[in-house]
PDB file of N, CA and C in Angstrom:
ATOM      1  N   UNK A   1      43.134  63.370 128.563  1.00  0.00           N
ATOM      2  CA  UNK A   1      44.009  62.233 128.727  1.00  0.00           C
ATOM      3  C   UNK A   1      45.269  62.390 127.867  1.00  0.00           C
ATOM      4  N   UNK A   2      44.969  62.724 126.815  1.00  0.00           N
ATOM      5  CA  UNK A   2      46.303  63.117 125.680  1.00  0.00           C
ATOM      6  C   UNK A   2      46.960  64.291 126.104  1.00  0.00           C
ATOM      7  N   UNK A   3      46.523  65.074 126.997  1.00  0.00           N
ATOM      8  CA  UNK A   3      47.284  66.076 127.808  1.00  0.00           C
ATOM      9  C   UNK A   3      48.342  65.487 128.831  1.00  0.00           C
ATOM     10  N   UNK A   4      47.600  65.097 129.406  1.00  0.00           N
ATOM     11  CA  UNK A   4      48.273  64.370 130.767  1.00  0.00           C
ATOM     12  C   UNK A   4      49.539  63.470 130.215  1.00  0.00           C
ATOM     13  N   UNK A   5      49.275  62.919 128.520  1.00  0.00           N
ATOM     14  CA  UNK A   5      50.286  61.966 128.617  1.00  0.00           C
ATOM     15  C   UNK A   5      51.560  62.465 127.852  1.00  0.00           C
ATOM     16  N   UNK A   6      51.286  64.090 127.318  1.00  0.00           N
ATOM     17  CA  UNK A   6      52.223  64.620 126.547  1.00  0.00           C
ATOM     18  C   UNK A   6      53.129  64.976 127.934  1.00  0.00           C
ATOM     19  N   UNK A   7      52.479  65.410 129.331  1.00  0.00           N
ATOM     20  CA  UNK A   7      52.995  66.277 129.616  1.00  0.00           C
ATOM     21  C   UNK A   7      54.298  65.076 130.477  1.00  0.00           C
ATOM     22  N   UNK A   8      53.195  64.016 130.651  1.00  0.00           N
ATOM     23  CA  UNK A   8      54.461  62.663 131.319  1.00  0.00           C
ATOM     24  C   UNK A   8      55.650  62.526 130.380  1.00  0.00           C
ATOM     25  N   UNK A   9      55.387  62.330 129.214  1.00  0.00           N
ATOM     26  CA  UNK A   9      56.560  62.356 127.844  1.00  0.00           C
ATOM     27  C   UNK A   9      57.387  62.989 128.413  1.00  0.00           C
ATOM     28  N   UNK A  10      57.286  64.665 128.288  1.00  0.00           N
ATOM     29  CA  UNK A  10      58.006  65.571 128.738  1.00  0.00           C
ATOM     30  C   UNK A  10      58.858  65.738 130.073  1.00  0.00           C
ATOM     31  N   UNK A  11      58.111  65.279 130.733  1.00  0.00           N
ATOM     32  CA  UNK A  11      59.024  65.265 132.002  1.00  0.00           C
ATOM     33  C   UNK A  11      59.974  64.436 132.027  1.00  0.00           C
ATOM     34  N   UNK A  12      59.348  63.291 131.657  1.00  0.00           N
ATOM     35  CA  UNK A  12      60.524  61.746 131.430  1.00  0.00           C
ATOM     36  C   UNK A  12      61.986  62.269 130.276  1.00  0.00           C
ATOM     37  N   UNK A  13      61.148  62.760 129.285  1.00  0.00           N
ATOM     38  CA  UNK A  13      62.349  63.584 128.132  1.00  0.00           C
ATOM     39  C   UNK A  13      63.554  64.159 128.950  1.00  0.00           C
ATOM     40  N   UNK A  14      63.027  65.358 130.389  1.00  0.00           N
ATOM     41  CA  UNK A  14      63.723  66.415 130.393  1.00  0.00           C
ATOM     42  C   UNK A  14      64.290  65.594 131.732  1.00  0.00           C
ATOM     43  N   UNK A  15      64.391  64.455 131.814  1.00  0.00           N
ATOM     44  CA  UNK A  15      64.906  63.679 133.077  1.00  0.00           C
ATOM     45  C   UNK A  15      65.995  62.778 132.594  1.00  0.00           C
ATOM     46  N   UNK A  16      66.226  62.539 131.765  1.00  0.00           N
ATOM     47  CA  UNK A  16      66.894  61.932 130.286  1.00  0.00           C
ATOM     48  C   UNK A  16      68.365  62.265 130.713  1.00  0.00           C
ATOM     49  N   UNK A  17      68.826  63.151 130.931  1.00  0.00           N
ATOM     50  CA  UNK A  17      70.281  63.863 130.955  1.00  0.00           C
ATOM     51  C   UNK A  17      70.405  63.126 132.381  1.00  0.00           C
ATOM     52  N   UNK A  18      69.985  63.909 133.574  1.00  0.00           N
ATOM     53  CA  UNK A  18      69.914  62.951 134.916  1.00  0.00           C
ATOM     54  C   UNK A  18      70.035  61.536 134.558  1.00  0.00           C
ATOM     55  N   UNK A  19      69.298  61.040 133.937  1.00  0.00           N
ATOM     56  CA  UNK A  19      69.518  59.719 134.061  1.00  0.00           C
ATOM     57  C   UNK A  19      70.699  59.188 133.580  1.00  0.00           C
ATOM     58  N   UNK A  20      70.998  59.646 132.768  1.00  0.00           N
ATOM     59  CA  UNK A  20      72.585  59.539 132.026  1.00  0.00           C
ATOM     60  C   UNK A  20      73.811  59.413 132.762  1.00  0.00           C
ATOM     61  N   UNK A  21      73.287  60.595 133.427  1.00  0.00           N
ATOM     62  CA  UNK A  21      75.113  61.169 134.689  1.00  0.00           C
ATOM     63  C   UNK A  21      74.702  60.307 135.458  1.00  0.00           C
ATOM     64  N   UNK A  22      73.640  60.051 136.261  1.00  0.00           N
ATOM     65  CA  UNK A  22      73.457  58.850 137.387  1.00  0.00           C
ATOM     66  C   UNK A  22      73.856  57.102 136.504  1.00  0.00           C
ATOM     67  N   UNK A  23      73.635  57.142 135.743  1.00  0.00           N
ATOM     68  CA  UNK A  23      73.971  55.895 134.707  1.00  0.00           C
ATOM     69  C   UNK A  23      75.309  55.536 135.167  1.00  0.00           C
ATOM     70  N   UNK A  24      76.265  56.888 134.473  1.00  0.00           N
ATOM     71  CA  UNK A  24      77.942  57.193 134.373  1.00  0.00           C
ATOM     72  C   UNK A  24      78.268  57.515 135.326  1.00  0.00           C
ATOM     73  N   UNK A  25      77.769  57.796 136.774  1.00  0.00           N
ATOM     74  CA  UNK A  25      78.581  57.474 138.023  1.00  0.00           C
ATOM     75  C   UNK A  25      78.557  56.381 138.613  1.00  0.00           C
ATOM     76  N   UNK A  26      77.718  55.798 138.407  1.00  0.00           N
ATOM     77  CA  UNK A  26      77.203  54.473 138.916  1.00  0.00           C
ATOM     78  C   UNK A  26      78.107  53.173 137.911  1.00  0.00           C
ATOM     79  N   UNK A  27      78.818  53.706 137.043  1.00  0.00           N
ATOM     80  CA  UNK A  27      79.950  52.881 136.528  1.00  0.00           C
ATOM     81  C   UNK A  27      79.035  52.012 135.015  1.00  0.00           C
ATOM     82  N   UNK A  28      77.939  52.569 134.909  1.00  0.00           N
ATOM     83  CA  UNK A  28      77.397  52.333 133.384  1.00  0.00           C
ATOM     84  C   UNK A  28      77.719  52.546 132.328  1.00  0.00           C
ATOM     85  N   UNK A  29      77.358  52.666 131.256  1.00  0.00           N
ATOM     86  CA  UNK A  29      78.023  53.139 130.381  1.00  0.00           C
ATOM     87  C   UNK A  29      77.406  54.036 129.603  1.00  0.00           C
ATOM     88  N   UNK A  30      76.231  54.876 130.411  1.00  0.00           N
ATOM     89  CA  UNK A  30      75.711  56.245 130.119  1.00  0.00           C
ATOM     90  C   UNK A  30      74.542  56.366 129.021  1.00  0.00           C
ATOM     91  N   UNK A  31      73.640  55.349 129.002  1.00  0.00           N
ATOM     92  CA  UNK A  31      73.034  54.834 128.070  1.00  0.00           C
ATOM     93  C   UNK A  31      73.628  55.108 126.145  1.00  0.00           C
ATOM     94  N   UNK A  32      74.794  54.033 126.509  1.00  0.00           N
ATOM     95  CA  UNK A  32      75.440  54.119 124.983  1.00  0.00           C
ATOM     96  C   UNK A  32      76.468  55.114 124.674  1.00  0.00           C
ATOM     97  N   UNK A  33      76.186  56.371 125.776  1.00  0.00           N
ATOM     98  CA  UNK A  33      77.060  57.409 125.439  1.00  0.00           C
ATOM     99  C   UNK A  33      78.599  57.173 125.751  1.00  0.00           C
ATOM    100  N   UNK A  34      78.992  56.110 126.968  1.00  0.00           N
ATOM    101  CA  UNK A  34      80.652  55.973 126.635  1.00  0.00           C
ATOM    102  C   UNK A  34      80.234  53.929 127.096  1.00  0.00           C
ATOM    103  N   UNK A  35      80.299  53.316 125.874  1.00  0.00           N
ATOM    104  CA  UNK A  35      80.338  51.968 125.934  1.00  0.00           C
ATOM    105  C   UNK A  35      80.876  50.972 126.994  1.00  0.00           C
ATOM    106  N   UNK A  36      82.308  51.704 127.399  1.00  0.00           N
ATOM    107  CA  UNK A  36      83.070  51.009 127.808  1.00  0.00           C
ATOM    108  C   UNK A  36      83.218  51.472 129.438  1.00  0.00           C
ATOM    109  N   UNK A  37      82.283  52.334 129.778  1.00  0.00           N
ATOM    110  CA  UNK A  37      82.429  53.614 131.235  1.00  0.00           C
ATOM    111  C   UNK A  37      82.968  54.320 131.203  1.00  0.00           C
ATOM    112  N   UNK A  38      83.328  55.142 132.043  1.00  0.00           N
ATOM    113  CA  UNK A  38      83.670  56.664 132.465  1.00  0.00           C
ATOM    114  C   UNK A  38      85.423  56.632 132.307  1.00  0.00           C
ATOM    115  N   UNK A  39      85.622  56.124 132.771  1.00  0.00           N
ATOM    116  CA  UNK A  39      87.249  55.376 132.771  1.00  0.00           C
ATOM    117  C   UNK A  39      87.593  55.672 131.239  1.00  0.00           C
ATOM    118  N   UNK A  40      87.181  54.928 130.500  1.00  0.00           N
ATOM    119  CA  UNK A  40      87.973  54.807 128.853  1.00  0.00           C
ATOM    120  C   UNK A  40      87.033  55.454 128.109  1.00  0.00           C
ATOM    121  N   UNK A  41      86.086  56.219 128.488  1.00  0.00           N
ATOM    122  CA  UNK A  41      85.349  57.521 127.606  1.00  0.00           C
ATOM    123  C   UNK A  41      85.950  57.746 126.696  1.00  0.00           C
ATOM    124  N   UNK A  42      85.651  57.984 124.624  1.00  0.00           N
ATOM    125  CA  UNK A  42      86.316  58.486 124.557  1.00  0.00           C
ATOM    126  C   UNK A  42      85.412  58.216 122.821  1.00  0.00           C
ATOM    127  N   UNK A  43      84.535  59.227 123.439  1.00  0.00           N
ATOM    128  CA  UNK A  43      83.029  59.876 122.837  1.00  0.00           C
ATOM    129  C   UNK A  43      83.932  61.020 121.369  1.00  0.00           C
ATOM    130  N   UNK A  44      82.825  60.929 120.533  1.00  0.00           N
ATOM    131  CA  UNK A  44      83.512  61.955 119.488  1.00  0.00           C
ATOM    132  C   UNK A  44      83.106  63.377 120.060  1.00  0.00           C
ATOM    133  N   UNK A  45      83.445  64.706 119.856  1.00  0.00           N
ATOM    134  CA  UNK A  45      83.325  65.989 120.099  1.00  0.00           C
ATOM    135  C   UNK A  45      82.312  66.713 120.009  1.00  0.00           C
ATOM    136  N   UNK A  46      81.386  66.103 119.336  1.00  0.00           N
ATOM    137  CA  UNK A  46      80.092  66.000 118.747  1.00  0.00           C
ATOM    138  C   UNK A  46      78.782  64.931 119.562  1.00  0.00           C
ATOM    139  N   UNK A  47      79.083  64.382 120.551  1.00  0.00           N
ATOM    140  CA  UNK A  47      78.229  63.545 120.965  1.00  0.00           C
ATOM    141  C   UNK A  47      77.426  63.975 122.219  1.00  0.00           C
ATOM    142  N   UNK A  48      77.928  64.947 122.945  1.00  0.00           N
ATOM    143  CA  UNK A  48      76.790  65.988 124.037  1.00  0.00           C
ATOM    144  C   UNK A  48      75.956  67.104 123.252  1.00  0.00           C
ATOM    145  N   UNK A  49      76.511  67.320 122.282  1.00  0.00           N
ATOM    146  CA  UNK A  49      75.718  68.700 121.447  1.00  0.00           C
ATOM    147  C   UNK A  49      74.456  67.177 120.613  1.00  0.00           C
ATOM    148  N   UNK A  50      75.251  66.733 120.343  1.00  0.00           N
ATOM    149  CA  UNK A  50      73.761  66.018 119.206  1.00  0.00           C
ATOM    150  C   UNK A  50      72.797  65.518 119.946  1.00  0.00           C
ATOM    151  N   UNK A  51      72.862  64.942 121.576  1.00  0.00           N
ATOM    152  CA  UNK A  51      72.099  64.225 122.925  1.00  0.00           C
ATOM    153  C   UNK A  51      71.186  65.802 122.971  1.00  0.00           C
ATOM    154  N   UNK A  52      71.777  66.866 123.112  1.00  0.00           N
ATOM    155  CA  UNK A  52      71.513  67.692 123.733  1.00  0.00           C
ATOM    156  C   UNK A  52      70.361  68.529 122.792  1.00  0.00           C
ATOM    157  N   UNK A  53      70.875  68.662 121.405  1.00  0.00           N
ATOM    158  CA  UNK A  53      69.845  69.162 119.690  1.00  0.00           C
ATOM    159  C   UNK A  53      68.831  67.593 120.054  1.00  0.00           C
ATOM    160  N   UNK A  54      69.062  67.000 120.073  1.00  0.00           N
ATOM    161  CA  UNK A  54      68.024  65.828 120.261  1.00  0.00           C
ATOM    162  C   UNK A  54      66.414  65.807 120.822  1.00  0.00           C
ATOM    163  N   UNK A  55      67.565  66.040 122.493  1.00  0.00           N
ATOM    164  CA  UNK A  55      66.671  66.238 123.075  1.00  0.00           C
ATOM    165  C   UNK A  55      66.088  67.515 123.431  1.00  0.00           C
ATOM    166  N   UNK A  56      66.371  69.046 122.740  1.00  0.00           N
ATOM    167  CA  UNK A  56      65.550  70.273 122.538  1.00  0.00           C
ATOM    168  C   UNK A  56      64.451  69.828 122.064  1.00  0.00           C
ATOM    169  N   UNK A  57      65.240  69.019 120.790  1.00  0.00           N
ATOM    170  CA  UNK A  57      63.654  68.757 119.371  1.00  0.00           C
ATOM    171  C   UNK A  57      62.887  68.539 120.082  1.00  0.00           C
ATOM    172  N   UNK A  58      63.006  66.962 120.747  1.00  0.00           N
ATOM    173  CA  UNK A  58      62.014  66.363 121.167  1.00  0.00           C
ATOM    174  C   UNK A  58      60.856  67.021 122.218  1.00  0.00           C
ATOM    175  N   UNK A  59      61.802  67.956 123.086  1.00  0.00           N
ATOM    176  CA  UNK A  59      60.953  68.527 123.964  1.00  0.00           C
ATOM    177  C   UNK A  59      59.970  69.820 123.747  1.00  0.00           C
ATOM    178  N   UNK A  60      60.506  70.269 122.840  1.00  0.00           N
ATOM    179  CA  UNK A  60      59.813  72.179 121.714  1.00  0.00           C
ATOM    180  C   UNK A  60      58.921  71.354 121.011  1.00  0.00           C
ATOM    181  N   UNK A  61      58.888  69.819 120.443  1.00  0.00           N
ATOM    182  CA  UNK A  61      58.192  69.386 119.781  1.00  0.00           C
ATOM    183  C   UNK A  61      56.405  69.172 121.049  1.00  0.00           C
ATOM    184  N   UNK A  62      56.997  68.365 121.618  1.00  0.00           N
ATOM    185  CA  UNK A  62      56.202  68.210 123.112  1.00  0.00           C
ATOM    186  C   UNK A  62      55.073  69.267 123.676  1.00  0.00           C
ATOM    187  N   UNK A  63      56.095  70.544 123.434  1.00  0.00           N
ATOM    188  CA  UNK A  63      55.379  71.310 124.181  1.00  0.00           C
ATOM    189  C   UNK A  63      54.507  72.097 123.307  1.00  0.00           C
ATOM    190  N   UNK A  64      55.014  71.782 122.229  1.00  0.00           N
ATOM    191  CA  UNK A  64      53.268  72.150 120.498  1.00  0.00           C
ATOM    192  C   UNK A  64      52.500  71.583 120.782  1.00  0.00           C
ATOM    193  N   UNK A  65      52.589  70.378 121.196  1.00  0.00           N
ATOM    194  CA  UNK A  65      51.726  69.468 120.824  1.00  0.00           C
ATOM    195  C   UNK A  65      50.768  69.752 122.391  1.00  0.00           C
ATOM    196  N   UNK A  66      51.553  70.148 123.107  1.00  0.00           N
ATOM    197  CA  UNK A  66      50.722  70.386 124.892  1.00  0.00           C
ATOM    198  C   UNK A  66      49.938  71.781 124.714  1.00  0.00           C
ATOM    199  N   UNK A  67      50.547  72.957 123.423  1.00  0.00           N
ATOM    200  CA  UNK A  67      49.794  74.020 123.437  1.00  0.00           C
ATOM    201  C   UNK A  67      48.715  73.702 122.483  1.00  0.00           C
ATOM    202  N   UNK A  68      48.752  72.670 121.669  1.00  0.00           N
ATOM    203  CA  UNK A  68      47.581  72.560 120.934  1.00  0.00           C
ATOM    204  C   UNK A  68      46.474  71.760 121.133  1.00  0.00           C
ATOM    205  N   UNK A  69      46.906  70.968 122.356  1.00  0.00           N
ATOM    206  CA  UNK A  69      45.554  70.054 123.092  1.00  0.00           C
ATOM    207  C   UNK A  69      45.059  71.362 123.948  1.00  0.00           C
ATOM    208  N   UNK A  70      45.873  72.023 124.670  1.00  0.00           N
ATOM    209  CA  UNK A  70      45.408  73.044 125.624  1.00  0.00           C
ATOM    210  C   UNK A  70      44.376  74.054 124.472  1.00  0.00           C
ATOM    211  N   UNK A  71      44.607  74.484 123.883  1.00  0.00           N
ATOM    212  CA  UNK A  71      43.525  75.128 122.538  1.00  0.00           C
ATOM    213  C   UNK A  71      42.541  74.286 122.094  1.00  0.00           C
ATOM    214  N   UNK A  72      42.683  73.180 122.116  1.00  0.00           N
ATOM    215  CA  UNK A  72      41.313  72.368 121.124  1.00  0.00           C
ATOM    216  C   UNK A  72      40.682  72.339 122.796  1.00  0.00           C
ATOM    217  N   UNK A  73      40.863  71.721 123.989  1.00  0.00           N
ATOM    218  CA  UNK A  73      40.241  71.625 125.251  1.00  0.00           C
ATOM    219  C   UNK A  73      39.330  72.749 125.044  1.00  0.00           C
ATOM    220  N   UNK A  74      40.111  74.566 125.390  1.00  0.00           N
ATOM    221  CA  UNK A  74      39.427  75.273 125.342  1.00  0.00           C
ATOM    222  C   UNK A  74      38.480  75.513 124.009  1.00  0.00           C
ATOM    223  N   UNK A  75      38.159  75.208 122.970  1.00  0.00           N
ATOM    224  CA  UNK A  75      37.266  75.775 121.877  1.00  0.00           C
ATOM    225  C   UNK A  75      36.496  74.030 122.039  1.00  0.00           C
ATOM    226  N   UNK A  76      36.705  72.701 122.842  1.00  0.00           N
ATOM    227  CA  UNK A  76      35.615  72.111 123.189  1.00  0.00           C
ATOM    228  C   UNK A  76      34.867  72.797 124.416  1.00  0.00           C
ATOM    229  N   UNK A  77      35.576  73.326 125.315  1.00  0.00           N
ATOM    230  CA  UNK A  77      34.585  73.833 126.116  1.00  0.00           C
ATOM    231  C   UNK A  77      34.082  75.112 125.822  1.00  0.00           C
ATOM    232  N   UNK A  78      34.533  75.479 125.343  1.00  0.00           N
ATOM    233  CA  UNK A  78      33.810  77.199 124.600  1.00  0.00           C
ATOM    234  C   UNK A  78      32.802  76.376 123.995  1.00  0.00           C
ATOM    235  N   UNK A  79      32.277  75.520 123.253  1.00  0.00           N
ATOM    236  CA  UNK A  79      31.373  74.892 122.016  1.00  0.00           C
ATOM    237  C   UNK A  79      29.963  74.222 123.106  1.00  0.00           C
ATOM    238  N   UNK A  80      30.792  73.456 124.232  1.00  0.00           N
ATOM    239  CA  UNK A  80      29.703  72.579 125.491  1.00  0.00           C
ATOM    240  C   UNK A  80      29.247  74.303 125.637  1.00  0.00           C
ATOM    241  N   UNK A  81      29.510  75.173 126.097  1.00  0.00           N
ATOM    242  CA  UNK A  81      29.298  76.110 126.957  1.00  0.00           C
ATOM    243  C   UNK A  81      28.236  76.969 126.124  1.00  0.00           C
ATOM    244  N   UNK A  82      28.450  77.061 125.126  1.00  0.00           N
ATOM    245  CA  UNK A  82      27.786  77.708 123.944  1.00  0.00           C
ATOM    246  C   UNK A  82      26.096  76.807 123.653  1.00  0.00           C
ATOM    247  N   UNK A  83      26.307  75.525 123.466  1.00  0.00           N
ATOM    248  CA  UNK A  83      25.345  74.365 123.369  1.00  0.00           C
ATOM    249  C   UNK A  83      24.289  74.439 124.426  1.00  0.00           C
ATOM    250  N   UNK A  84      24.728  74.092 125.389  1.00  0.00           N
ATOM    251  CA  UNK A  84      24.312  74.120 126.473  1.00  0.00           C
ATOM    252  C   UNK A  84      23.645  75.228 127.010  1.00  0.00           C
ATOM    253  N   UNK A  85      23.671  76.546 126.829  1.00  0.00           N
ATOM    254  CA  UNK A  85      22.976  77.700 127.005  1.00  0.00           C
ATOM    255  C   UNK A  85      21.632  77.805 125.752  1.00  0.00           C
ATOM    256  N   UNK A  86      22.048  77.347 124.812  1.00  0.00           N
ATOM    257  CA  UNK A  86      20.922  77.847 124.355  1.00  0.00           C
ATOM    258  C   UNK A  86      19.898  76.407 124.263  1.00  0.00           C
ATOM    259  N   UNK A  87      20.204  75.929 124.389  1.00  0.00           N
ATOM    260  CA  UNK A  87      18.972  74.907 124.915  1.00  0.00           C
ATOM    261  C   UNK A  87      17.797  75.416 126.023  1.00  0.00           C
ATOM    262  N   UNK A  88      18.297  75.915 127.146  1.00  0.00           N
ATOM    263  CA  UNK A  88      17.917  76.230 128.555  1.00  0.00           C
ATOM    264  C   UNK A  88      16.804  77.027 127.740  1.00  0.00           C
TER     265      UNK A  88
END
């Protein structure tokens, strides 16, 4: 279950940018990124690179955390599999 919900995180994370540009064509104001819309933009030079370092972290972070449920899964089922035989 904690698999399944890292991996929803992640997708939603890496959908984040899309949602942004669809935000800012649609005459929004890009969730925060230009307040006022597309029209009077006028973002510091620094504000797509820090969205962008943001959202790497968040997602390299994500995907530890998806390789380390995927490892504990396998050494629970290596352990059932192990258990379970020598009973028989």
């Amino acid at each position: 279950m904690l698999l399944g919900v890292l991996v929803a995180i992640a997708v939603a994370t890496a959908l984040v940018p899309m949602l942004v540009i669809a935000d800012l064509a649609g005459g929004g104001s890009g969730w925060g990124l230009c307040p006022e819309g597309l029209g009077t933009c006028s973002t510091s030079y620094f504000a797509g690179p820090e969205l962008l370092a943001l959202l790497l972290l968040v997602l390299f972070g994500l995907l530890a955390g998806i390789a380390i449920c995927n490892r504990w899964i396998r050494r629970l089922e290596r352990s059932q599999q192990i258990g379970g035989s020598v009973g028989r």
